[in-house]
Protein backbone atom coordinates (compact mmCIF):
# COMPACT_ATOMS: atom_id res chain seq x y z
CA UNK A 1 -50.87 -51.14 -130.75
CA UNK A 2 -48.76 -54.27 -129.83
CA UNK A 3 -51.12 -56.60 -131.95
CA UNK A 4 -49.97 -54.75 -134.92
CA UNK A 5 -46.67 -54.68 -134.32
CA UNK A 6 -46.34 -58.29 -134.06
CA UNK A 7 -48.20 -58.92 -137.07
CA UNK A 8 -46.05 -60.61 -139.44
CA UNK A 9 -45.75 -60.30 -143.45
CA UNK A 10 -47.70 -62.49 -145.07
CA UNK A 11 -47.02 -64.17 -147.93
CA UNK A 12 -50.11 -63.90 -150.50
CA UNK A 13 -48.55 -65.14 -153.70
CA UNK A 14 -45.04 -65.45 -155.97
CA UNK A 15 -44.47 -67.63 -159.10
CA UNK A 16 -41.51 -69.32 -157.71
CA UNK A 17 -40.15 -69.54 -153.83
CA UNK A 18 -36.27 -70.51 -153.15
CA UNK A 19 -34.52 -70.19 -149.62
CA UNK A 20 -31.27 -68.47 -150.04
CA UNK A 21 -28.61 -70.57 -147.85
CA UNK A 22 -25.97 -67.14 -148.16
CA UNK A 23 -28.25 -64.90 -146.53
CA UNK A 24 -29.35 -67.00 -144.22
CA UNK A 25 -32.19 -69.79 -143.27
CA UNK A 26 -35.33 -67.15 -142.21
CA UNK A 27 -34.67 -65.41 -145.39
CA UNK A 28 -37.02 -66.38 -148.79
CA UNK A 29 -36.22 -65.38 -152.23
CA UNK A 30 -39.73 -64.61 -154.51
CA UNK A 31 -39.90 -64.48 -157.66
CA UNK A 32 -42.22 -63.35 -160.33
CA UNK A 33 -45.79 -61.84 -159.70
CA UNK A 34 -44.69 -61.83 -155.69
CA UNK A 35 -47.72 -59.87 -153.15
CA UNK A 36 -47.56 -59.17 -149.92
CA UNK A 37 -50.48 -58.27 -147.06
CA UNK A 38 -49.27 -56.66 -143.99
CA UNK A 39 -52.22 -55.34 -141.84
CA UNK A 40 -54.20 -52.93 -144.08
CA UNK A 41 -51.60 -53.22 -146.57
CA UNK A 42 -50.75 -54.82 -150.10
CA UNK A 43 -47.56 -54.82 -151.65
CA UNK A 44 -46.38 -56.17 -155.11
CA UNK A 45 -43.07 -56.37 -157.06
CA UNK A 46 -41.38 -58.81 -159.32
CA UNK A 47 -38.81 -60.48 -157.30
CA UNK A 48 -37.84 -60.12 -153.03
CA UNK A 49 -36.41 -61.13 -150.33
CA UNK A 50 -38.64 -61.56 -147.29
CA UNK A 51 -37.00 -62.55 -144.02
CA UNK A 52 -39.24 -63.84 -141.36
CA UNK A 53 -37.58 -63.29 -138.48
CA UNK A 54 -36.86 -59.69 -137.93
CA UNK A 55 -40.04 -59.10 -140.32
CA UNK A 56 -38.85 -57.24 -142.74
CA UNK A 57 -38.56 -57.54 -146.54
CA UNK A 58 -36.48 -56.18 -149.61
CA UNK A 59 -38.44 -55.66 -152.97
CA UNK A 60 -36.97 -55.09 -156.43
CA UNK A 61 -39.01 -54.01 -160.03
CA UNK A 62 -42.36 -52.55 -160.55
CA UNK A 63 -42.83 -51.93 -156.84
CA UNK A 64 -46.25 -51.13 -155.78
CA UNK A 65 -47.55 -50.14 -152.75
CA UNK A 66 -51.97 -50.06 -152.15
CA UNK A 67 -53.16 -48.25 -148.57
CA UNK A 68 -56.90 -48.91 -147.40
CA UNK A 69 -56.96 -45.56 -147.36
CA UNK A 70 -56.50 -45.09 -150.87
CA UNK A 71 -52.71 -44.20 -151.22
CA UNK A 72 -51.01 -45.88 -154.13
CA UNK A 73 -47.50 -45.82 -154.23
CA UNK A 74 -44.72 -46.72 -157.04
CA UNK A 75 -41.08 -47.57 -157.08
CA UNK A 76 -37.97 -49.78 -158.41
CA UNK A 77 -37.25 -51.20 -154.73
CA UNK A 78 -38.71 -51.37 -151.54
CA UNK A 79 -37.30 -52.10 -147.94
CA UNK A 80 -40.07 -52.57 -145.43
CA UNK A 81 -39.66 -53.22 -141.72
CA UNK A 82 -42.70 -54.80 -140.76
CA UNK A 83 -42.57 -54.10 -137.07
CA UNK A 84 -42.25 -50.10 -137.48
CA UNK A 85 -44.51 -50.31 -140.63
CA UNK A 86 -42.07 -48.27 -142.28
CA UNK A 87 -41.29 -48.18 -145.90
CA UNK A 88 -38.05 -46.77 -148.07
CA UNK A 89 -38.74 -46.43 -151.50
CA UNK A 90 -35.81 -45.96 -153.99
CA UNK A 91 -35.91 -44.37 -157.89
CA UNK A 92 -38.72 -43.39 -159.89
CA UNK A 93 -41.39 -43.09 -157.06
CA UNK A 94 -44.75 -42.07 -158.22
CA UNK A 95 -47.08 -41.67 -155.01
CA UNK A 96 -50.74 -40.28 -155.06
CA UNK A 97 -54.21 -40.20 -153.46
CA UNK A 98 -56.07 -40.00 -156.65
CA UNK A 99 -55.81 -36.14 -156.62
CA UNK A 100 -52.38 -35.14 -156.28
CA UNK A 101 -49.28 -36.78 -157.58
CA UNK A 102 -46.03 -37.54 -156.38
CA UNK A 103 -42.29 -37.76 -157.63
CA UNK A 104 -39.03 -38.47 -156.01
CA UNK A 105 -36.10 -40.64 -156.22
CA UNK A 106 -36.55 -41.84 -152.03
CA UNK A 107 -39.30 -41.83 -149.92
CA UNK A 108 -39.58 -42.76 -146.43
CA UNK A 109 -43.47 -43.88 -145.87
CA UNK A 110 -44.77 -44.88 -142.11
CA UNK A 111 -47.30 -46.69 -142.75
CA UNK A 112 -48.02 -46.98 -138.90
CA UNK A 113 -48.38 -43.18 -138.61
CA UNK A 114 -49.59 -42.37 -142.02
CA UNK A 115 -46.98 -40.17 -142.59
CA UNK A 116 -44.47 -39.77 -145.74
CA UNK A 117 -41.21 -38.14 -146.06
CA UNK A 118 -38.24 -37.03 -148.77
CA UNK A 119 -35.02 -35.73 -148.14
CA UNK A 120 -34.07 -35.03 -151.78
CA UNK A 121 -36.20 -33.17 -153.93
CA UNK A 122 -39.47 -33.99 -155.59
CA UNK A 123 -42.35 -32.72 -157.18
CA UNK A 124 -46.01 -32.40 -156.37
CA UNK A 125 -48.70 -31.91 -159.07
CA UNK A 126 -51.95 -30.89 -157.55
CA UNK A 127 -54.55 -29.90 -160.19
CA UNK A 128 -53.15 -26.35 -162.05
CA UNK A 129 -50.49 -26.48 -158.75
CA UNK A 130 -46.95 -27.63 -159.15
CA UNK A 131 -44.63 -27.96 -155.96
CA UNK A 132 -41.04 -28.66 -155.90
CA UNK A 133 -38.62 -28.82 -152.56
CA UNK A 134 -35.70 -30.24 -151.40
CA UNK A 135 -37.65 -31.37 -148.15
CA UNK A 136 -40.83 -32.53 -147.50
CA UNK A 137 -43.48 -34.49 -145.42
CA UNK A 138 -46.75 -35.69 -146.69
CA UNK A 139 -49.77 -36.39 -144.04
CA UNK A 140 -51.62 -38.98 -145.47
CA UNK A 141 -55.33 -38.15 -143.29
CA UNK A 142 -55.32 -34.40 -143.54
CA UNK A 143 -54.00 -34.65 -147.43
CA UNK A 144 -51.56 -31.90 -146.57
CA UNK A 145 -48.00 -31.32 -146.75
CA UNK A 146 -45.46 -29.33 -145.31
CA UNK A 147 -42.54 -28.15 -147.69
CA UNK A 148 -38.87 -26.52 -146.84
CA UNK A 149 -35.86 -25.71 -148.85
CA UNK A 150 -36.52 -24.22 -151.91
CA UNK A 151 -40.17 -24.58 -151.71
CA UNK A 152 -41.86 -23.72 -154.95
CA UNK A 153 -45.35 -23.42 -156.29
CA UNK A 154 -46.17 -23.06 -159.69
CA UNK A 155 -49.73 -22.00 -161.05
CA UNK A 156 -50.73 -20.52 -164.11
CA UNK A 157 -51.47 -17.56 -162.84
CA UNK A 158 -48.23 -16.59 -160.48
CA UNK A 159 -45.32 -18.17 -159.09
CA UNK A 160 -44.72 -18.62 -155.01
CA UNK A 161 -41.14 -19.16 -153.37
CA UNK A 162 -40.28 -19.71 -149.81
CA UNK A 163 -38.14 -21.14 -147.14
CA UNK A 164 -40.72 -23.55 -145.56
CA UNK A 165 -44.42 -24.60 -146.79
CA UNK A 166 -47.52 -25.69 -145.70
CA UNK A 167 -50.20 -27.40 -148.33
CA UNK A 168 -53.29 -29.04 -147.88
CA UNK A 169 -54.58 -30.71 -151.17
CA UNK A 170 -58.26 -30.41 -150.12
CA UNK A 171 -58.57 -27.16 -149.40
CA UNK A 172 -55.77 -26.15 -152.08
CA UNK A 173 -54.35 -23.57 -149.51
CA UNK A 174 -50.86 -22.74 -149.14
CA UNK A 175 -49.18 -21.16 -145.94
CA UNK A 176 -45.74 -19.63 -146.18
CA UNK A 177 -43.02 -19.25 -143.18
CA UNK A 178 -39.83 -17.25 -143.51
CA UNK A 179 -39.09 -14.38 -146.64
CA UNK A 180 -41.45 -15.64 -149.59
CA UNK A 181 -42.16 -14.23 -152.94
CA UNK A 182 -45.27 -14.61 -154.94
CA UNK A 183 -44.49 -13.33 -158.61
CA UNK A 184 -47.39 -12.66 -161.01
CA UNK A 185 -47.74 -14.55 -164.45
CA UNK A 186 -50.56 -12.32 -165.69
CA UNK A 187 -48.94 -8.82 -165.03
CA UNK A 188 -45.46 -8.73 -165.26
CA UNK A 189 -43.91 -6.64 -162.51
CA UNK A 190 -46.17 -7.29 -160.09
CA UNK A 191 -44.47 -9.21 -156.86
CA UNK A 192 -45.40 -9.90 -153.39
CA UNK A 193 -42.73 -10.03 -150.69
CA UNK A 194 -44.02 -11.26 -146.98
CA UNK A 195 -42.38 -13.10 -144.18
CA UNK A 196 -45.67 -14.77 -143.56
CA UNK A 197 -49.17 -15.62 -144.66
CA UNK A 198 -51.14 -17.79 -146.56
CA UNK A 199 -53.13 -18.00 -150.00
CA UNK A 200 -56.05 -20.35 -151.04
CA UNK A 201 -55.49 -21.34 -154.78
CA UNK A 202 -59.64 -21.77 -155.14
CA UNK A 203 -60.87 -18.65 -153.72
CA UNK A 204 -57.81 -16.63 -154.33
CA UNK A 205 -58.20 -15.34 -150.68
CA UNK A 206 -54.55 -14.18 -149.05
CA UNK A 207 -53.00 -13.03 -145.83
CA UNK A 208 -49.48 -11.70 -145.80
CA UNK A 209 -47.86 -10.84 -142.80
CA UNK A 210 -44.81 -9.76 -141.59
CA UNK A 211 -42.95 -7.21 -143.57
CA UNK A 212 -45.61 -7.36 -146.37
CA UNK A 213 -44.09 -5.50 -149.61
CA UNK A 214 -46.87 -5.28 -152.82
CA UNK A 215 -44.94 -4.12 -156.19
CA UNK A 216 -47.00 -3.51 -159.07
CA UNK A 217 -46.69 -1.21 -162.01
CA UNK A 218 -46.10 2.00 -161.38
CA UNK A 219 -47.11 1.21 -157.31
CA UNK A 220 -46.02 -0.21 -154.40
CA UNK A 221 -47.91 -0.98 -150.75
CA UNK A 222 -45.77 -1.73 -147.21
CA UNK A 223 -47.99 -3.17 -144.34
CA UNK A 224 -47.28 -5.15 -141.46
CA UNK A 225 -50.44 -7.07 -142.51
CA UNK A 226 -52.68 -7.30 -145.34
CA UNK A 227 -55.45 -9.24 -146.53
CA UNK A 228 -56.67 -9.58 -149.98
CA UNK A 229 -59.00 -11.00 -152.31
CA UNK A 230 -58.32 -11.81 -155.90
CA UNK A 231 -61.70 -11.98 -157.39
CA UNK A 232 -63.08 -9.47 -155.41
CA UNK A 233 -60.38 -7.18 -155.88
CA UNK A 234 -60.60 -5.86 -152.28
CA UNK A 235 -57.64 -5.68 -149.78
CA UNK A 236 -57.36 -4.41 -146.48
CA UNK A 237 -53.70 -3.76 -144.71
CA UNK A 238 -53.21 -3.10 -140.91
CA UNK A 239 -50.15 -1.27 -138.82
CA UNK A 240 -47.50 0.76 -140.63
CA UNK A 241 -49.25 0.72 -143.82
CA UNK A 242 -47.36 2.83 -146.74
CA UNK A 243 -48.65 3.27 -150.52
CA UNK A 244 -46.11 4.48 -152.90
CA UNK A 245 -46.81 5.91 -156.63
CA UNK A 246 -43.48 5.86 -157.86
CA UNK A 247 -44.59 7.79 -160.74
CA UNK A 248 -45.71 10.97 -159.70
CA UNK A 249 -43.56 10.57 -157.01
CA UNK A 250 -46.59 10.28 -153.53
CA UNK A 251 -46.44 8.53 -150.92
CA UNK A 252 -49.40 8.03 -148.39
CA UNK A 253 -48.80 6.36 -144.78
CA UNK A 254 -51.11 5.26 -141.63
CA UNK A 255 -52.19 2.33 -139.91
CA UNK A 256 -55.05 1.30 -141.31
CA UNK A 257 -55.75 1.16 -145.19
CA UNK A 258 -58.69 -0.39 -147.84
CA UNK A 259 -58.28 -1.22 -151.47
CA UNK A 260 -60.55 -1.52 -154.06
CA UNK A 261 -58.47 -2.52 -157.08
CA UNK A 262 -61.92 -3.15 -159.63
CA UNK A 263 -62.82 0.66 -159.46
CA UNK A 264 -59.57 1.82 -158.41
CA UNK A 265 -59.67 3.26 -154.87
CA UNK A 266 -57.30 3.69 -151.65
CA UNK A 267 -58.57 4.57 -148.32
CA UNK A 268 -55.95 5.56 -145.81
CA UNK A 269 -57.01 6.28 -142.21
CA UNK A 270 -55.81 6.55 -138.69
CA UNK A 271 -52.72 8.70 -138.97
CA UNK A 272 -52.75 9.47 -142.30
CA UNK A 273 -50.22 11.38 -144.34
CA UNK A 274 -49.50 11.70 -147.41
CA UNK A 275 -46.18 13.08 -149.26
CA UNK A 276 -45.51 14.61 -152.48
CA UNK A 277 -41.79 14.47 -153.37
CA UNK A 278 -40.60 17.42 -155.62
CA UNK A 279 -36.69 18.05 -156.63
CA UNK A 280 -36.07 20.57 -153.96
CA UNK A 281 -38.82 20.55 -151.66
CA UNK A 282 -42.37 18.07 -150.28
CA UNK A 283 -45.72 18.43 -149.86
CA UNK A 284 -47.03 17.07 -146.66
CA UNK A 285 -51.03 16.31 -145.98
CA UNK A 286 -52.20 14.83 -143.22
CA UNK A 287 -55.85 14.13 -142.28
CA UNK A 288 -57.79 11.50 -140.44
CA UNK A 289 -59.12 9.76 -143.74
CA UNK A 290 -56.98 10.14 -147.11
CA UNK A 291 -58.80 8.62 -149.96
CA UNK A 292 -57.19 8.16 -153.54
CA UNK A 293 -59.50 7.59 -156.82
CA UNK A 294 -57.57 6.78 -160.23
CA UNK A 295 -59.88 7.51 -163.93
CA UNK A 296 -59.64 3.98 -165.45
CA UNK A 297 -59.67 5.48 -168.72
CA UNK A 298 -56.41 7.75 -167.87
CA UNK A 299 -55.30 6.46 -165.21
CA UNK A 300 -54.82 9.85 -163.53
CA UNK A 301 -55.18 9.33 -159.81
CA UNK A 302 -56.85 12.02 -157.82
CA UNK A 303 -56.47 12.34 -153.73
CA UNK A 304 -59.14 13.55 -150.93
CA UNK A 305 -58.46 14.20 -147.55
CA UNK A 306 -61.26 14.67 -144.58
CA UNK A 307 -61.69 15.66 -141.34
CA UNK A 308 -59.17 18.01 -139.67
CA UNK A 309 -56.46 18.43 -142.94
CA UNK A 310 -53.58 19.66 -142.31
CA UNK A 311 -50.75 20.65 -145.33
CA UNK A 312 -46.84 21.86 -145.22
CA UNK A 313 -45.26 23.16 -147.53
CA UNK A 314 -41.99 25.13 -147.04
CA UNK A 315 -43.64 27.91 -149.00
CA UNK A 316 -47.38 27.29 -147.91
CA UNK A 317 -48.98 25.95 -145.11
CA UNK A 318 -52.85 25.42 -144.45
CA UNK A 319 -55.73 23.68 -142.49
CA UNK A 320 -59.29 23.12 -143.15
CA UNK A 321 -62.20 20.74 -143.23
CA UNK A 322 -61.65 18.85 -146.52
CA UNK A 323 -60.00 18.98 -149.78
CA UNK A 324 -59.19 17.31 -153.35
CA UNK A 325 -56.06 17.15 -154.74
CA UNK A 326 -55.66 16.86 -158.34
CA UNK A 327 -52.29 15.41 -158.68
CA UNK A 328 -51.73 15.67 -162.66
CA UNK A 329 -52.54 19.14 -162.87
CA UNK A 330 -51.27 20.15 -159.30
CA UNK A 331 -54.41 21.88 -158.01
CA UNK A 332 -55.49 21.61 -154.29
CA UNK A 333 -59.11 22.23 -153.78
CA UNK A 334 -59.98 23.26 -149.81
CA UNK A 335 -63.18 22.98 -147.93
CA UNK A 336 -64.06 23.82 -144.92
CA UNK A 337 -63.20 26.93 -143.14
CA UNK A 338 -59.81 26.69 -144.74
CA UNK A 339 -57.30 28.67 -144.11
CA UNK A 340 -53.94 29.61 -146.02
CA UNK A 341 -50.14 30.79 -145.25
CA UNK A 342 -47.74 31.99 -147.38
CA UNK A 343 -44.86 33.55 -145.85
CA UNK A 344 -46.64 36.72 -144.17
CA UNK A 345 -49.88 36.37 -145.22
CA UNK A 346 -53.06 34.69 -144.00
CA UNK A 347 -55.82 33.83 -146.62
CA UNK A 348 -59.18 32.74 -145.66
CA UNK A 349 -62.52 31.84 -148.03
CA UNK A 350 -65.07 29.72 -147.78
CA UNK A 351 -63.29 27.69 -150.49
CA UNK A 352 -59.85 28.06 -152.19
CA UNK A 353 -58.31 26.31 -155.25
CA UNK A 354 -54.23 26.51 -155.45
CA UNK A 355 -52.55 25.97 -158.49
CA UNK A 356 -49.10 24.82 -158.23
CA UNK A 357 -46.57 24.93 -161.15
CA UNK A 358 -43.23 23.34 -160.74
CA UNK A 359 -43.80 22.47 -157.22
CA UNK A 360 -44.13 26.47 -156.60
CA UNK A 361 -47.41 28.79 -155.75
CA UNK A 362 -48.39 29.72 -159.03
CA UNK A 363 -52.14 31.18 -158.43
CA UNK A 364 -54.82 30.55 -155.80
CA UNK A 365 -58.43 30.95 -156.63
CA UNK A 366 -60.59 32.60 -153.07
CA UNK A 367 -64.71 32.60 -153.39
CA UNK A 368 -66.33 33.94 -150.78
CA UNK A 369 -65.81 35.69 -148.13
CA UNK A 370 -62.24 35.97 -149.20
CA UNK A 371 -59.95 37.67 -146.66
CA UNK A 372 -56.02 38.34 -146.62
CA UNK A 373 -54.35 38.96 -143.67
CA UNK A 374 -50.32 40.09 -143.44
CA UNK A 375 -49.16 41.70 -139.91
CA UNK A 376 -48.14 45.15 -139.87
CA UNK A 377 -46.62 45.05 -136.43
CA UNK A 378 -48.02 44.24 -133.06
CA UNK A 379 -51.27 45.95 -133.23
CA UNK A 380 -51.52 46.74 -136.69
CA UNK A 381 -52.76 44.30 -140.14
CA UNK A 382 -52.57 44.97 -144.02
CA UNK A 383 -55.80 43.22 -145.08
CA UNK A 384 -57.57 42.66 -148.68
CA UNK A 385 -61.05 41.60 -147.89
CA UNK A 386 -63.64 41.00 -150.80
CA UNK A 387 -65.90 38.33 -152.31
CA UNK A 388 -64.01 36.35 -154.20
CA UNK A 389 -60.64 36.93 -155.16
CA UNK A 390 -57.90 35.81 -157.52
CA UNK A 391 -53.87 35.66 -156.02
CA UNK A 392 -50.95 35.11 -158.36
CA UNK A 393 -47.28 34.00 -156.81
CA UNK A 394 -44.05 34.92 -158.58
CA UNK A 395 -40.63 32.29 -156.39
CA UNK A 396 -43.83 31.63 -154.14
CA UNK A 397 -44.22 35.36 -153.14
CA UNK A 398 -47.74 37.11 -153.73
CA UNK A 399 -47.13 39.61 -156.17
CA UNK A 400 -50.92 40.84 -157.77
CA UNK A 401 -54.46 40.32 -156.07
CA UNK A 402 -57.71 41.04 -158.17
CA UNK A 403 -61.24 41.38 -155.76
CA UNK A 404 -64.03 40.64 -156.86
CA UNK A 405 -67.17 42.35 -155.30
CA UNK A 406 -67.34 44.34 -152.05
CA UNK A 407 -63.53 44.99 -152.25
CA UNK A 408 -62.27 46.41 -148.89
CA UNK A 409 -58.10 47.08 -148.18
CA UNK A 410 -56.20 48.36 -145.16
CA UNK A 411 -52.72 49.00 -145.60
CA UNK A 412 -50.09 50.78 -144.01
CA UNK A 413 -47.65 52.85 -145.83
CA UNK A 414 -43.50 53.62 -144.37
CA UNK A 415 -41.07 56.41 -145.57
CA UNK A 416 -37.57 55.56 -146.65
CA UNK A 417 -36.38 55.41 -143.04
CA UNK A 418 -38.66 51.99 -142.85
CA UNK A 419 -41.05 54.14 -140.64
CA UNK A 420 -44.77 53.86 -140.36
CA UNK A 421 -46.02 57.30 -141.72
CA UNK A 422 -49.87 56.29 -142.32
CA UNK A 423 -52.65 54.03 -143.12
CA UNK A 424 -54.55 53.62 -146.71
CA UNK A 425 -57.89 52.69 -146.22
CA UNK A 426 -59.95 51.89 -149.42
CA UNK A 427 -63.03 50.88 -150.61
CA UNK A 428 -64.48 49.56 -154.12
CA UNK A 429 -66.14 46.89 -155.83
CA UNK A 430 -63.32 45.43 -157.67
CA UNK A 431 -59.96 46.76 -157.50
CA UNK A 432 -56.09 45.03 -158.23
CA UNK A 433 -53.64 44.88 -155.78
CA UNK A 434 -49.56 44.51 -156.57
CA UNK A 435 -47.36 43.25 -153.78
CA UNK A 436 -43.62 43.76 -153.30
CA UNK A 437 -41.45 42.63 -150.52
CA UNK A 438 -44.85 41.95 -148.51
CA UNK A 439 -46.09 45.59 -148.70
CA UNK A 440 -48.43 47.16 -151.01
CA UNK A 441 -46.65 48.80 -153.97
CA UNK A 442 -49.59 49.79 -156.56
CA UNK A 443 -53.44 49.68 -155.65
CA UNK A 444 -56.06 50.13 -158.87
CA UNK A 445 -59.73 50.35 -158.38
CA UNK A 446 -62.38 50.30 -160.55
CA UNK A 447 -66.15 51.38 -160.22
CA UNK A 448 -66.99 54.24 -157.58
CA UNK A 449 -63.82 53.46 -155.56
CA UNK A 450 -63.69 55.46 -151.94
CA UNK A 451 -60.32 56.08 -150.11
CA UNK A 452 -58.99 57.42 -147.71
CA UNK A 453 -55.11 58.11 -146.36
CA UNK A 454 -54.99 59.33 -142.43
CA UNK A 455 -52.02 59.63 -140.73
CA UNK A 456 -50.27 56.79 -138.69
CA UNK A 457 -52.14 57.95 -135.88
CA UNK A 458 -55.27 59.49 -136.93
CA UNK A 459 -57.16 56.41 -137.92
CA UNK A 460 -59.87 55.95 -135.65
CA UNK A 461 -59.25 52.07 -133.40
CA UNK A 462 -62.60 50.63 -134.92
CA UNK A 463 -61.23 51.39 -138.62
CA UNK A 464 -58.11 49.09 -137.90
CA UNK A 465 -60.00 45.85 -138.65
CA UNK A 466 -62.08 45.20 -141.44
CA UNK A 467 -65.01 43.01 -140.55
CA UNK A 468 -65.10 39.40 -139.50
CA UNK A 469 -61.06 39.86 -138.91
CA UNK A 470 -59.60 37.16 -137.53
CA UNK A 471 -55.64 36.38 -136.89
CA UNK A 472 -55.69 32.84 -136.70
CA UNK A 473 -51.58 32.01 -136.87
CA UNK A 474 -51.82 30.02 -133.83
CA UNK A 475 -53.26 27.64 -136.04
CA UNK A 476 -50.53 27.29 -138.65
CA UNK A 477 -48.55 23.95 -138.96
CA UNK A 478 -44.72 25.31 -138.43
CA UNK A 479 -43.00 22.20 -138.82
CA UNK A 480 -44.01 18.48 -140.74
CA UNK A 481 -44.22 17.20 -136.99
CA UNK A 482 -46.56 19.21 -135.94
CA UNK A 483 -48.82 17.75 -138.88
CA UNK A 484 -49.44 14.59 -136.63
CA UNK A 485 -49.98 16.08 -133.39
């Protein structure tokens, strides 16, 4: 280390020499064709000054710089302190390694240290990358640099902006510190926001972290972290994790989440929810897995939720196994022991489809082993019980019921003092039920129908509950928090 700082400048050629009596009698004046060799160093301009005894020099015109290591550097002037190995370059500075190129009006190169700085703005081409800054500092053995103040990188295929930069040349990977945006050239709209990360311009392999926002058309994904392939198409995002469709209006959170953007999937898990936004009211699903598929040819998008579903609804709530939700036609499909409630009643099937319209109850479709429950009073249950059966909703209120096969009913029947005066008990094959105010107002059946009127107190106990009752309500979701207990 102290050998090469006493190493001197040497002289290796000049087309004329003159000593220069004003600046004083160590100092040389060179002129024309004028080389230097300072350790592992050459260095060429048209004219200088070289002054021996504080070994430095002062170079003006065509100013080249040649590093053993393969650095080339280019400038108008040159002032080099041979005892620091240090370098200031001045206007029109062209420096590169034979892959990347760089342009400033002053440069600070250690020569020493390997190790190149700017204070005022320059530009980095790199291949299809273009860099600009205010600041930088270039690391001459790991080819990498490390950008702040208006960092920018321009590709073909996006644009990235951020506070402070870190590039490596070889690798062609760029990390990010502080708010940075990445803005897509091939899909306009589509913008990442992050605090963090880093991206690798040859694999197109990311991490964003930090406050990681995804806009694209139509879409829009919030994770604390998220990584992401560009070829591949997949991304995975971790803590906090939020997917937006903006146009129909759903939003679907949890802490864990996988994308598949070449056929179009979402997987949500761990905490999942997902909301449905109408003008005066939301549809809330949660579930341990929530998994969205969108038709590439009409880019409808279709949801599924699995394993231990749970949905609220001012009007409606539910639970059950599994379930698909068609989102442009507003049709939940459940399966899975599910289970229905709207206001009084409780509807259970083996499987149900619900048909929304306007955000309200419009119909829901029951096959087998349908069952509708609405409580009388402590002890006693109106019940519709058949094979499959077909519900129709008029402000979200059950108005008409048509059973299909085995049709069974139970209900209880008050004077106009509001008192219980006696139970209906019926039986047919396939009758049609009309609802009003929650009691039954009209009952039609069809094909060999059987019934029977007793008074309030005459019905026998084992003739209050149709088979395979059950009153479940203990189960029902009564408020959107009790979704994610």
């Amino acid at each position: 280390m102290c050998a090469q700082e006493t190493v001197k400048v040497e002289l290796m050629h000049a087309d004329r020499l003159e000593g220069d009596e004003i600046l004083g009698p160590d100092i040389r004046k060179l002129i024309g064709n004028v080389g230097f060799k300072h350790v592992d160093t050459r260095m060429f301009c048209d004219s200088a000054y070289l002054n021996s005894a504080d070994n430095s020099l002062r170079a003006f015109g065509n100013v080249r710089i040649n590093s053993e290591d393969g650095v080339r550097v280019n400038a108008k002037r040159l002032d080099y302190d041979g005892n620091e190995r240090t370098a200031k370059l001045f206007e029109d500075i062209n420096m590169t390694d034979g892959k990347m190129t760089l342009t400033t009006d002053y440069l600070v190169y250690n020569l020493q240290d390997e190790v190149a700085y700017y204070t005022n703005d320059a530009k980095i081409v790199d291949g299809q990358n273009t860099l600009t800054s205010k600041k930088g500092t270039y690391y001459t053995p790991s080819q990498s640099f490390v950008f702040s103040n208006n960092v920018k990188l321009d590709n073909p295929r996006y644009e990235l902006l951020s506070d402070t930069l870190k590039y490596n040349t070889v690798t062609e990977t760029a990390t990010f510190f502080g708010p940075s945006e990445i803005i897509s050239k091939q899909k306009v709209g589509d913008v990442v926001y992050c605090n963090e990360g880093w991206y690798n311009t040859q694999t197109e392999e990311s991490y964003f972290g930090v406050n990681t926002r995804i806009i694209t058309s139509g879409q829009e994904l919030h994770a604390d972290s998220l990584y992401y392939n560009k070829k591949t198409g997949i991304g995975r995002a971790f803590k906090n994790v939020e997917l937006k469709d903006t146009t129909e209006g759903i939003s679907v959170t949890g802490n864990w989440a996988y994308y598949d953007e070449i056929n179009q999937k979402a997987k949500v898990s761990e905490n999942a929810l997902l909301v449905q936004s109408f003008d005066n009211d939301s549809l809330y699903l949660h579930a341990d897995t929530l998994l969205s598929v969108t038709d590439s040819a009409t880019g409808v998008r279709d949801y599924y939720a699995y394993y231990s579903v749970k949905l609220f609804k001012s009007d409606m709530q539910g639970v059950c196994d599994s379930l698909a939700y068609v989102s442009s036609d507003s049709v939940i499909i459940f399966h899975g022991d599910p289970i229905l409630w709207s206001t009084t009643n409780q509807l259970t099937a083996d499987s149900m489809k619900l048909h929304l319209r306007d955000s309200k109850l419009d119909a829901l479709d029951m096959y087998g082993s349908s069952f509708i429950i609405s409580q009388e009073d402590s002890i006693r249950f109106n019940q519709i019980k058949g094979r499959t059966m077909n519900g129709f909703f008029k402000d979200s209120k059950l108005y008409k019921v048509d059973v299909d096969g085995n049709g069974q009913t139970i209900y209880y029947a008050r004077n106009s003092k509001d008192e219980l005066i006696g139970v209906n008990r019926a039986d047919c094959s396939s009758l049609t039920i009309f609802v009003k105010d929650n009691e039954v107002e009209k009952l039609l059946m069809y094909t060999q129908p059987e019934s029977t009127f007793y008074p309030i107190l005459e019905l026998p106990p084992s003739q209050l509950k149709l088979k395979d009752f059950k009153w479940l309500y203990h189960l029902k979701p009564e408020t959107v928090e009790e979704l994610l207990e």
